[in-house]
C-alpha atoms as a PDB file:
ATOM      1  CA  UNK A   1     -35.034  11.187   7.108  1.00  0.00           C
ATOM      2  CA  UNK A   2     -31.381  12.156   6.791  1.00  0.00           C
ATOM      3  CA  UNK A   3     -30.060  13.642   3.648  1.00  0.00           C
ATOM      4  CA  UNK A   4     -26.251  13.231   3.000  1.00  0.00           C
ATOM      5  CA  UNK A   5     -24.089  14.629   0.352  1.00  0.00           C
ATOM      6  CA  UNK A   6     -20.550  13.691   0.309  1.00  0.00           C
ATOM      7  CA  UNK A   7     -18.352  15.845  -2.193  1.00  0.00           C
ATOM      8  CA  UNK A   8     -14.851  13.619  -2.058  1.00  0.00           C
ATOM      9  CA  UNK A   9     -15.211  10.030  -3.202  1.00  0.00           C
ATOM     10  CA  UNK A  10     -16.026   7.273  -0.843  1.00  0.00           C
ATOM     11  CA  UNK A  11     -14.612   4.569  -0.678  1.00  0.00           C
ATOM     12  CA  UNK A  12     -16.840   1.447  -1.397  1.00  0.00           C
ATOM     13  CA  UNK A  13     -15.870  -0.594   1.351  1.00  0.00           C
ATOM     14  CA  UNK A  14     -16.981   2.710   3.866  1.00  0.00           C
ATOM     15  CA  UNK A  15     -20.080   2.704   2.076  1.00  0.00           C
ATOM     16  CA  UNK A  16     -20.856  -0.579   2.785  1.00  0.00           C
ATOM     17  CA  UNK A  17     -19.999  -0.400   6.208  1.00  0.00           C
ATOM     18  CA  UNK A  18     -22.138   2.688   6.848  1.00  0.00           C
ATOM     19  CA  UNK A  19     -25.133   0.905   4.786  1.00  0.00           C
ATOM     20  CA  UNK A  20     -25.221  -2.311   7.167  1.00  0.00           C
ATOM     21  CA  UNK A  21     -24.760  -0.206  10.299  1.00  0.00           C
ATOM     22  CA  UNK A  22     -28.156   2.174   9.362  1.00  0.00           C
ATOM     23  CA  UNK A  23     -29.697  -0.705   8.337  1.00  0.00           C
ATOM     24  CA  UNK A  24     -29.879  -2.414  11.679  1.00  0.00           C
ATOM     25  CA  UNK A  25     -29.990   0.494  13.605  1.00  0.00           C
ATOM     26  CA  UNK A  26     -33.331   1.483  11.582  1.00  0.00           C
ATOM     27  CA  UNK A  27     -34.128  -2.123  12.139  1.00  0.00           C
ATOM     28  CA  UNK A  28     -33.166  -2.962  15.799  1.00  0.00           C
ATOM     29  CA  UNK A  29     -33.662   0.926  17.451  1.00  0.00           C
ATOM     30  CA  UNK A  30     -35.877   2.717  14.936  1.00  0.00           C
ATOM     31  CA  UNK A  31     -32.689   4.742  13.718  1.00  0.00           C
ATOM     32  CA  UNK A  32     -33.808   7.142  11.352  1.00  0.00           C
ATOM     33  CA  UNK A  33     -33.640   6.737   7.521  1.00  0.00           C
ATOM     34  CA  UNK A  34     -31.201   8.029   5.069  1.00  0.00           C
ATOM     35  CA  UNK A  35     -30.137   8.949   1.144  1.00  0.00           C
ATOM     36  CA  UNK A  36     -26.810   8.963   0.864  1.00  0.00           C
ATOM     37  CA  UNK A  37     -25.376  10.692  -2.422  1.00  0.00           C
ATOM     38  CA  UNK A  38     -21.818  10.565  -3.375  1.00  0.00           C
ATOM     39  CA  UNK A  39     -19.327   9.840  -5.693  1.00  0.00           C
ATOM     40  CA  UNK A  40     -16.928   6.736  -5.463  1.00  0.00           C
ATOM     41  CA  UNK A  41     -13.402   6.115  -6.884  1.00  0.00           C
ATOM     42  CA  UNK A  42     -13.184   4.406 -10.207  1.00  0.00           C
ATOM     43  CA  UNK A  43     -14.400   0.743  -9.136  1.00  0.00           C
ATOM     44  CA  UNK A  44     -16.341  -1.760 -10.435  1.00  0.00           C
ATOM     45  CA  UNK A  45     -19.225  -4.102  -8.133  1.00  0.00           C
ATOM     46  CA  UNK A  46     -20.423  -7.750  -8.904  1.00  0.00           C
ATOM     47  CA  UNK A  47     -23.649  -8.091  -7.919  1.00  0.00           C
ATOM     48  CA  UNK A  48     -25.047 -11.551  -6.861  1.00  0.00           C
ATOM     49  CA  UNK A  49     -25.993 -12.446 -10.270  1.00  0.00           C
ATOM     50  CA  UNK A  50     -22.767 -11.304 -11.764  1.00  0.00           C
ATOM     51  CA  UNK A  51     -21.235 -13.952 -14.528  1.00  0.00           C
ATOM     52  CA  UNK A  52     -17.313 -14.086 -14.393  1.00  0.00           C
ATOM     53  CA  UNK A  53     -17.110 -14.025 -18.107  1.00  0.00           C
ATOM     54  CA  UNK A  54     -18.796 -10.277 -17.802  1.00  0.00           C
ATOM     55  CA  UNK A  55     -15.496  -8.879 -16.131  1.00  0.00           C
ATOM     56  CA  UNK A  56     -13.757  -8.168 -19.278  1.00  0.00           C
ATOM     57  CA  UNK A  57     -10.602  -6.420 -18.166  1.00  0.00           C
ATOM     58  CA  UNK A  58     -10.491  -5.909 -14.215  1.00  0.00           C
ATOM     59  CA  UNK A  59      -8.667  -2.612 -14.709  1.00  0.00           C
ATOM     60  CA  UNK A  60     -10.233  -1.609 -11.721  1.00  0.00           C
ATOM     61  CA  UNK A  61     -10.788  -2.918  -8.155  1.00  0.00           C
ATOM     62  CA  UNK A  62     -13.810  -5.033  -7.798  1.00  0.00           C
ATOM     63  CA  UNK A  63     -16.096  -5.689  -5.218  1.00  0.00           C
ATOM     64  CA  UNK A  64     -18.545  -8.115  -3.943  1.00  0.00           C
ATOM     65  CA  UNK A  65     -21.376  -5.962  -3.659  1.00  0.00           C
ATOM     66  CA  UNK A  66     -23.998  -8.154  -2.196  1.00  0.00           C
ATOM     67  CA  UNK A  67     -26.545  -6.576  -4.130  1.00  0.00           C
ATOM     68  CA  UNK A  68     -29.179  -7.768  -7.097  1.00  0.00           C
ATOM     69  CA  UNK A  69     -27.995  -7.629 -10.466  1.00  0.00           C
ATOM     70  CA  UNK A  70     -24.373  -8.048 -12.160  1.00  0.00           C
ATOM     71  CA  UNK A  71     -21.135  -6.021 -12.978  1.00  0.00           C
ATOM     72  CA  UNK A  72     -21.360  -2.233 -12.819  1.00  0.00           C
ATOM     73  CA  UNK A  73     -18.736   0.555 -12.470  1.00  0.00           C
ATOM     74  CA  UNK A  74     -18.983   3.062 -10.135  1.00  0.00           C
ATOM     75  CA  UNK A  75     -16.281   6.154 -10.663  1.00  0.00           C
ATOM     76  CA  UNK A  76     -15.665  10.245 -10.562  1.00  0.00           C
ATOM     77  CA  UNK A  77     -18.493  11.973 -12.881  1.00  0.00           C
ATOM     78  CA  UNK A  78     -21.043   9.432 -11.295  1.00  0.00           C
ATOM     79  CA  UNK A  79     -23.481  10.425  -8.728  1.00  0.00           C
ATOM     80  CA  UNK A  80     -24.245   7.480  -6.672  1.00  0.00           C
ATOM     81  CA  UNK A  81     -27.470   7.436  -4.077  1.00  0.00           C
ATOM     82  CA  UNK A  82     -27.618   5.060  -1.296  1.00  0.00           C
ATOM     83  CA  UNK A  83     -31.264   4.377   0.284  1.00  0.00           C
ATOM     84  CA  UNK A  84     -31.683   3.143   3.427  1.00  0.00           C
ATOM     85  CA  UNK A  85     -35.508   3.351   3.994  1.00  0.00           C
ATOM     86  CA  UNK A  86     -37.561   0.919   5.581  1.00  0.00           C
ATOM     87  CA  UNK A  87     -40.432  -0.476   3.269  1.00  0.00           C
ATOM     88  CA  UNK A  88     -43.018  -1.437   6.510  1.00  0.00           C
ATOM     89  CA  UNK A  89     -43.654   2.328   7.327  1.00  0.00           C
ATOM     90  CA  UNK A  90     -44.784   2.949   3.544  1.00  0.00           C
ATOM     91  CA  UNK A  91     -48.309   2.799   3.018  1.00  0.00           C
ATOM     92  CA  UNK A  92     -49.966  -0.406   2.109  1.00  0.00           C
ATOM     93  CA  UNK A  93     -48.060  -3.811   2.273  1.00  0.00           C
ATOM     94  CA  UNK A  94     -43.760  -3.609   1.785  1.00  0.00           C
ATOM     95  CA  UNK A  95     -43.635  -4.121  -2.292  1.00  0.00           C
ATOM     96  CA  UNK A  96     -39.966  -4.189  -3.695  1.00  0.00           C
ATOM     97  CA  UNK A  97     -41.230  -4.152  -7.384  1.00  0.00           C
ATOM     98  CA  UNK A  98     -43.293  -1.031  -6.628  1.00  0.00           C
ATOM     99  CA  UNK A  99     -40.404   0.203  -4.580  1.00  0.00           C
ATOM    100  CA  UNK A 100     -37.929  -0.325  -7.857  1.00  0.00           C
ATOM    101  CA  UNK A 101     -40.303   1.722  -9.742  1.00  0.00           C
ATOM    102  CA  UNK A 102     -39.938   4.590  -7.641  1.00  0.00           C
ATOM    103  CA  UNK A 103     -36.375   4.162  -8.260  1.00  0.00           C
ATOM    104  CA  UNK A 104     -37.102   4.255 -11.628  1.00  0.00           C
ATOM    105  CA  UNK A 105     -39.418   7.433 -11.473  1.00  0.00           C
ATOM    106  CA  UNK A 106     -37.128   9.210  -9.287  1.00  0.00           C
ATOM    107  CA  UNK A 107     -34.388   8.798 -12.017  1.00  0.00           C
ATOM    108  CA  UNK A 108     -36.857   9.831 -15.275  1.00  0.00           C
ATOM    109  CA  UNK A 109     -37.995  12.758 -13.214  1.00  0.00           C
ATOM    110  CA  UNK A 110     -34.286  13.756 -12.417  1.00  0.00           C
ATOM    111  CA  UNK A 111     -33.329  13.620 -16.105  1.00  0.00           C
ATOM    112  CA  UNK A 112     -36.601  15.452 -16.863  1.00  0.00           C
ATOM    113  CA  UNK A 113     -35.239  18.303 -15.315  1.00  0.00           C
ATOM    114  CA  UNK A 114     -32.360  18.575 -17.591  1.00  0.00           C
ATOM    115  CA  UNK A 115     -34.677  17.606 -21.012  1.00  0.00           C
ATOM    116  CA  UNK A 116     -33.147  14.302 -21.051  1.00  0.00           C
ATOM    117  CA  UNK A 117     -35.978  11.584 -21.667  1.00  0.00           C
ATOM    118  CA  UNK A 118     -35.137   8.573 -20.068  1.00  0.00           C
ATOM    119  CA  UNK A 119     -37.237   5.568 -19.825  1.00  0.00           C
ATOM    120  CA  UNK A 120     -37.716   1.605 -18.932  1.00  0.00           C
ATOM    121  CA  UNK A 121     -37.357  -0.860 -20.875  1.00  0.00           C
ATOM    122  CA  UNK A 122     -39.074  -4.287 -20.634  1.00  0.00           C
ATOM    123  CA  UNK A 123     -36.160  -7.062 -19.024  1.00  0.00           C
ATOM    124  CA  UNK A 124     -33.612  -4.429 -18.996  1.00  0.00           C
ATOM    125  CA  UNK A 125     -32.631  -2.765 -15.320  1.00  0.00           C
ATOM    126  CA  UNK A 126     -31.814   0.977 -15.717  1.00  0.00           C
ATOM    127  CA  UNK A 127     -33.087   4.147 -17.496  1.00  0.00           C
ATOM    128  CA  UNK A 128     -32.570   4.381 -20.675  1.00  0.00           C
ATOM    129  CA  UNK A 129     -32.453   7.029 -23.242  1.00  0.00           C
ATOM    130  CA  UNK A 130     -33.046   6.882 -27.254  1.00  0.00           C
ATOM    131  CA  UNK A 131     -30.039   8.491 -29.212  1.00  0.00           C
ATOM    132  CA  UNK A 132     -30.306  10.313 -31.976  1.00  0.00           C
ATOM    133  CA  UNK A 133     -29.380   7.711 -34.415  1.00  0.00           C
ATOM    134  CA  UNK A 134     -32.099   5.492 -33.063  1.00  0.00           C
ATOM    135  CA  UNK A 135     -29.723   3.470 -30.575  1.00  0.00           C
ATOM    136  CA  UNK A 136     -30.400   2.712 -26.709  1.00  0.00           C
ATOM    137  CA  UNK A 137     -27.892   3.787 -24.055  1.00  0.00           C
ATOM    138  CA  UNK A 138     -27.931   3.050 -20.724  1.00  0.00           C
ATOM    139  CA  UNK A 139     -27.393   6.379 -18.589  1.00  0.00           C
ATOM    140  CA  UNK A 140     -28.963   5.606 -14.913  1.00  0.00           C
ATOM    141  CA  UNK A 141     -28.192   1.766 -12.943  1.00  0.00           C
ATOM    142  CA  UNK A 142     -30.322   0.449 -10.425  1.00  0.00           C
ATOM    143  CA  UNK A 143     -29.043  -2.254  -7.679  1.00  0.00           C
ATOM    144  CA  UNK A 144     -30.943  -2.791  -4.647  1.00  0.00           C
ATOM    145  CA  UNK A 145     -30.676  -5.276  -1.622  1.00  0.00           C
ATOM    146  CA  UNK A 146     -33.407  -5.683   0.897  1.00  0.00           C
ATOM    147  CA  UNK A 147     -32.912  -6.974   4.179  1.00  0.00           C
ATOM    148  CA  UNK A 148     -35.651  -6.875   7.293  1.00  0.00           C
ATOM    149  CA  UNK A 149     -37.620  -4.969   4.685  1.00  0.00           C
ATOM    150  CA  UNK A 150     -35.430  -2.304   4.456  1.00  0.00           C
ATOM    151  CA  UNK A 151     -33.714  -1.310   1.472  1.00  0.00           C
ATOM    152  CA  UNK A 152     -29.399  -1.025   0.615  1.00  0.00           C
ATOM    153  CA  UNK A 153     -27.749  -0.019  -2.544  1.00  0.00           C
ATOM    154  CA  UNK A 154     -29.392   2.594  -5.034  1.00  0.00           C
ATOM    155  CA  UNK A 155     -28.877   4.250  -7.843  1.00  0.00           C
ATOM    156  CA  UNK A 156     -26.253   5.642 -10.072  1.00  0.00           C
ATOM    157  CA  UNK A 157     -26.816   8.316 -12.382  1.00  0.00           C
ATOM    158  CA  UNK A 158     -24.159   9.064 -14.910  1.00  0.00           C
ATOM    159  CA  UNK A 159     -23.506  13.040 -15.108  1.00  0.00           C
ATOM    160  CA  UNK A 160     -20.254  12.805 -16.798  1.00  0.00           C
ATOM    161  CA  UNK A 161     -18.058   9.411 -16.300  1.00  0.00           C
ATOM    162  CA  UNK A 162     -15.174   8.165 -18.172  1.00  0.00           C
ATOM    163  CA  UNK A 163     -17.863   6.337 -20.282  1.00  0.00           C
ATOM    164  CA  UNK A 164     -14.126   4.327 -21.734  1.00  0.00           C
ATOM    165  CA  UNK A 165     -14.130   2.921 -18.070  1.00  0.00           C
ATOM    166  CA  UNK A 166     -17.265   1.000 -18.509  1.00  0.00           C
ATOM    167  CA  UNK A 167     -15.612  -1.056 -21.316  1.00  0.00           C
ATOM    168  CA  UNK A 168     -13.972  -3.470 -18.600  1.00  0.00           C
ATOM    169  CA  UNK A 169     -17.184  -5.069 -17.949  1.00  0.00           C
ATOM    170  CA  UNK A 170     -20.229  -5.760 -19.264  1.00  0.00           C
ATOM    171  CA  UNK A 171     -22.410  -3.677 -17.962  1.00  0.00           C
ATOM    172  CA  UNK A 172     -25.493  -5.173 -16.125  1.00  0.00           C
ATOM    173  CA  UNK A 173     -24.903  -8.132 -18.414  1.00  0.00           C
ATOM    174  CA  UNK A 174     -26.275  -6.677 -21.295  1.00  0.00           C
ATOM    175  CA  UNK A 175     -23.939  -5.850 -24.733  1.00  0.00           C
ATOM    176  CA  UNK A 176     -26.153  -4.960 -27.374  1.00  0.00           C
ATOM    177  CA  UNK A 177     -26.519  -1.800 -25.775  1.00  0.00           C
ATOM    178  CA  UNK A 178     -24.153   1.167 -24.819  1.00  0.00           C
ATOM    179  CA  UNK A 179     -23.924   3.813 -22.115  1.00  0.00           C
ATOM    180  CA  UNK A 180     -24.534   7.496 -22.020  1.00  0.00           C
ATOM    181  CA  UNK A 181     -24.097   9.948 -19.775  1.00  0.00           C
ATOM    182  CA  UNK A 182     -25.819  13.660 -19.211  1.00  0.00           C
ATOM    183  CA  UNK A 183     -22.200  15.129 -21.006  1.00  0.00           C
ATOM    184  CA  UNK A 184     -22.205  13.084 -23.780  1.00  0.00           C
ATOM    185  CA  UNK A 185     -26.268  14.459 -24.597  1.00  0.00           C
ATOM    186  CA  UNK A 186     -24.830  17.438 -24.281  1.00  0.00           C
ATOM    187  CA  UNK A 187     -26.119  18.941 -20.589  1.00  0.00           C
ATOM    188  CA  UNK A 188     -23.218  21.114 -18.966  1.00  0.00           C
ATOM    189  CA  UNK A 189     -24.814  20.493 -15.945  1.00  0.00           C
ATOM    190  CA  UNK A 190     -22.443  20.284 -12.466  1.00  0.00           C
ATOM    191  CA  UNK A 191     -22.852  17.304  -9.766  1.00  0.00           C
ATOM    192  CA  UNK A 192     -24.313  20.589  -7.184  1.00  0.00           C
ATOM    193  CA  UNK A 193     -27.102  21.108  -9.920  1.00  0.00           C
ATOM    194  CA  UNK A 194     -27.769  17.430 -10.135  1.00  0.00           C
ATOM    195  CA  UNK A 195     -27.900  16.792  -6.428  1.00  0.00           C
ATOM    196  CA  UNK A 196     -30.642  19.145  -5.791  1.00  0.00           C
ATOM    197  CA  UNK A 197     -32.499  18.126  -8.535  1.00  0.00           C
ATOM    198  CA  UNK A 198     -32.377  14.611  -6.844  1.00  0.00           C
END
């Protein structure tokens, strides 16, 4: 499996591009899997359940992102990570939900590392983490796409984001419910530190 870190920001668009061309060379040749991690430019993606009355203020370029789930912003201060894996060479039968828990895991473990406890919550996407004034924040998104059994989109982990910039949308369609970041818990961590953790 390939491993790549990109320090400059991405554009989305490349990303895309570079997604759907791993995708069916892992599918069609047996091209060899990959994480991408990176950062993008402030943007924000529509996923295909996105509701137009969740783009509050498009302050930002948005995308089309042809992945599950609705609005989220992608920007500097947010490490992004793109797997491209192919769910029929796991063990047992291809499972997305057990494949979204990994997700899942491999975020709580990652903010683990830094004494951050993150966690699921029931009909919410994301990690989570409880502040100390009893309130929920989001600080980790999920979006994935799965095509020929093999997986697009990823993560995004918020290390330390314009958290203002998130105010444009709502994120993943929910409101009651805020969004943290490693900074704002009070980690002085850098993105290098965070990346090998991941």
């Amino acid at each position: 499996m390939e491993w790549k870190i990109s320090q400059k920001p991405v554009p989305y668009e490349d990303a895309l591009s570079f997604m759907d061309e791993r995708v069916a060379a892992i599918h069609k040749h047996g091209g060899e899997e990959c994480v991408w991690v990176l950062e993008h430019p402030s943007l924000y993606t529509a996923g295909t359940s996105a509701k137009d009355t969740d783009l509050l203020n498009a302050d930002f370029p948005v995308y089309e992102a042809g992945r599950g789930g609705q609005y989220t912003y992608h920007g500097p201060g947010q490490r992004v990570a793109y797997a491209m894996l192919d769910l029929k060479s796991r063990e047992g039968a291809p499972d997305i939900k057990k494949y979204v828990w990994n997700l899942e895991e491999w975020i709580i473990r990652t903010l683990a590392h830094f004494d951050v406890k993150g966690e699921r919550r029931c009909g919410r996407v994301g990690i989570w983490v409880v502040m100390s004034d009893g309130a929920e924040k989001k600080i980790a998104a999920i979006g994935v796409r799965v095509r020929h059994w093999i997986t697009l989109h990823g993560i995004a982990i918020n290390l330390d984001p314009d958290l203002s910039h998130f105010g444009g949308i709502v994120p993943c369609g929910i409101s009651e419910h805020g969004v943290t970041s490693l900074k704002d818990l009070g980690v002085d961590a850098s993105m290098e530190e965070l990346d090998v953790v991941l």
